[in-house]
Protein backbone atom coordinates (compact mmCIF):
# COMPACT_ATOMS: atom_id res chain seq x y z
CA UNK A 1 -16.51 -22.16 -5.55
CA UNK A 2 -19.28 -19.79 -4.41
CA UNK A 3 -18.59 -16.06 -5.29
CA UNK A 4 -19.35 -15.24 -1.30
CA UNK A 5 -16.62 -17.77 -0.39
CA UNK A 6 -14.16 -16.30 -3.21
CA UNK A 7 -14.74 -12.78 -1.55
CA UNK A 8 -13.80 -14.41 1.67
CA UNK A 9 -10.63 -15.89 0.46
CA UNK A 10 -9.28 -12.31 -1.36
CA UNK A 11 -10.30 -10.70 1.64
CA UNK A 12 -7.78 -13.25 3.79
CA UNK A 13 -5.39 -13.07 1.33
CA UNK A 14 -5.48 -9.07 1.42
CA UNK A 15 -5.08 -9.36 5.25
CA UNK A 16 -2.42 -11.62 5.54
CA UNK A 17 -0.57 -9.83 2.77
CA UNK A 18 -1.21 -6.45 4.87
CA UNK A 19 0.48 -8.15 8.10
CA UNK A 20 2.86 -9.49 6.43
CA UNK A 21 3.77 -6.08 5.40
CA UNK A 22 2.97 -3.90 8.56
CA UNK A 23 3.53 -6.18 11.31
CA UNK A 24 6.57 -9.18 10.04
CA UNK A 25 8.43 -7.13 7.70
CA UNK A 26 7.85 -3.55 8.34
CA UNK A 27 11.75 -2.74 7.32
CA UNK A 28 10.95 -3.53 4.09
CA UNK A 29 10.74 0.30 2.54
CA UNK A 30 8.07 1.15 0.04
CA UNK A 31 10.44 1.96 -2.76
CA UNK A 32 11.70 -1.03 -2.71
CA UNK A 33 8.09 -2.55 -3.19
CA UNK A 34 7.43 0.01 -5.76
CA UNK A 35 10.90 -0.17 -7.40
CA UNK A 36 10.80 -4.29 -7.32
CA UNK A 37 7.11 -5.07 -7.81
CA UNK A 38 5.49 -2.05 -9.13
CA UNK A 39 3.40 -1.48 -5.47
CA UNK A 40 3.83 -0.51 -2.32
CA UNK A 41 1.77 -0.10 0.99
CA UNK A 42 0.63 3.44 -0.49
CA UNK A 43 -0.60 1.42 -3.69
CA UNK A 44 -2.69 -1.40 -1.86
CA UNK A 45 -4.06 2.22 0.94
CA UNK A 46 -5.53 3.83 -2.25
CA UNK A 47 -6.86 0.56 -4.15
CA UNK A 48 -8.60 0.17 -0.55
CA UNK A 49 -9.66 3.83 -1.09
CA UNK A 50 -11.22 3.44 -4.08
CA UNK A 51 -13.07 -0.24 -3.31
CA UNK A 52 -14.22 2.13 -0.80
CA UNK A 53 -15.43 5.16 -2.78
CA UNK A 54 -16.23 2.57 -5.27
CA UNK A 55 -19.14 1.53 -3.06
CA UNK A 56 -20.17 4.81 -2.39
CA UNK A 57 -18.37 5.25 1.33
CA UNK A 58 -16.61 8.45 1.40
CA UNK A 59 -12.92 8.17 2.52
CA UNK A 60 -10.01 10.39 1.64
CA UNK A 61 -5.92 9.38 0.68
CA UNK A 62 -5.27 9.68 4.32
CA UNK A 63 -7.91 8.06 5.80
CA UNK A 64 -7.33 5.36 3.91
CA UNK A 65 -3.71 5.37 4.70
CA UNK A 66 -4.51 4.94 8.35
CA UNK A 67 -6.54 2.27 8.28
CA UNK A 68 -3.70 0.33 6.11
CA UNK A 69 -0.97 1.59 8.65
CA UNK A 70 -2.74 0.95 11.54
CA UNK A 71 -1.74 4.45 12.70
CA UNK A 72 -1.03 8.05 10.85
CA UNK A 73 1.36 7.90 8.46
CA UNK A 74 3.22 10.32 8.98
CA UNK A 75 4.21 8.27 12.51
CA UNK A 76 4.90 5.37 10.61
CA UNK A 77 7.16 7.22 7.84
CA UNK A 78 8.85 8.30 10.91
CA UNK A 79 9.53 4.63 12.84
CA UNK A 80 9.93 2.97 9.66
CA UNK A 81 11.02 4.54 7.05
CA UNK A 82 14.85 5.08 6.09
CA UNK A 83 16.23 7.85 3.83
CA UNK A 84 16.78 6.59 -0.08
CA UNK A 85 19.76 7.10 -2.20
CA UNK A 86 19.79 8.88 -5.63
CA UNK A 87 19.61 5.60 -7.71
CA UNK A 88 16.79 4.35 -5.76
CA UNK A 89 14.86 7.31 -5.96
CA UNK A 90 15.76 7.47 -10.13
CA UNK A 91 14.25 4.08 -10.18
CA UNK A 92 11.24 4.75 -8.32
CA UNK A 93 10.32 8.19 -10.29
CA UNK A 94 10.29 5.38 -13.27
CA UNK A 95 8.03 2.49 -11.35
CA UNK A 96 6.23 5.01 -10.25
CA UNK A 97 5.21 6.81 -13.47
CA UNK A 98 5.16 3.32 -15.14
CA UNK A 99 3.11 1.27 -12.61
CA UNK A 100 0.88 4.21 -10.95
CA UNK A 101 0.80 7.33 -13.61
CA UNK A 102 0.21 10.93 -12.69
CA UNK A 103 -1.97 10.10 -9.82
């Protein structure tokens, strides 16, 4: 396989795995995804930032962040995302540190 038609096939993967997320299964919450898999929508927002900056094109965390959401995401947080209990929140302050670092 060609390296153009690999680049094609990540970047379908990449979008199917971003509607899957936004658009099928937007109840699914981010600490779950961070707490389960060690990422979350946030986590694949900033690895687009940085492809981006990467490449030299300039683009901040929440720039970024609305491209992956599709909208602000603040508005998002809002429709989609539910309050998270103590143990949840223990376990993502260790995926988090583990999986992402200071960042």
């Amino acid at each position: 396989m060609d390296d153009a038609t690999r680049t094609e096939l990540e970047a379908a993967a990449f979008r199917a795995l971003r509607e899957h997320l936004m658009e099928k299964r937007p109840e699914v919450q981010n600490i779950d995804l961070m707490n389960l898999a060690g990422f979350c929508r946030n986590c694949l927002s900033r690895w687009y930032q940085e492809a981006a900056n990467a490449r030299g094109i300039e683009m901040g965390k929440d720039e970024a962040r609305e491209i992956f959401y599709g909208m602000p995401y603040d508005a998002w947080r809002a429709q989609n995302q539910t309050e998270a209990d103590a143990a949840k929140t223990a376990a993502f302050e260790v995926a988090f540190r583990e999986n992402v670092g200071k960042s």
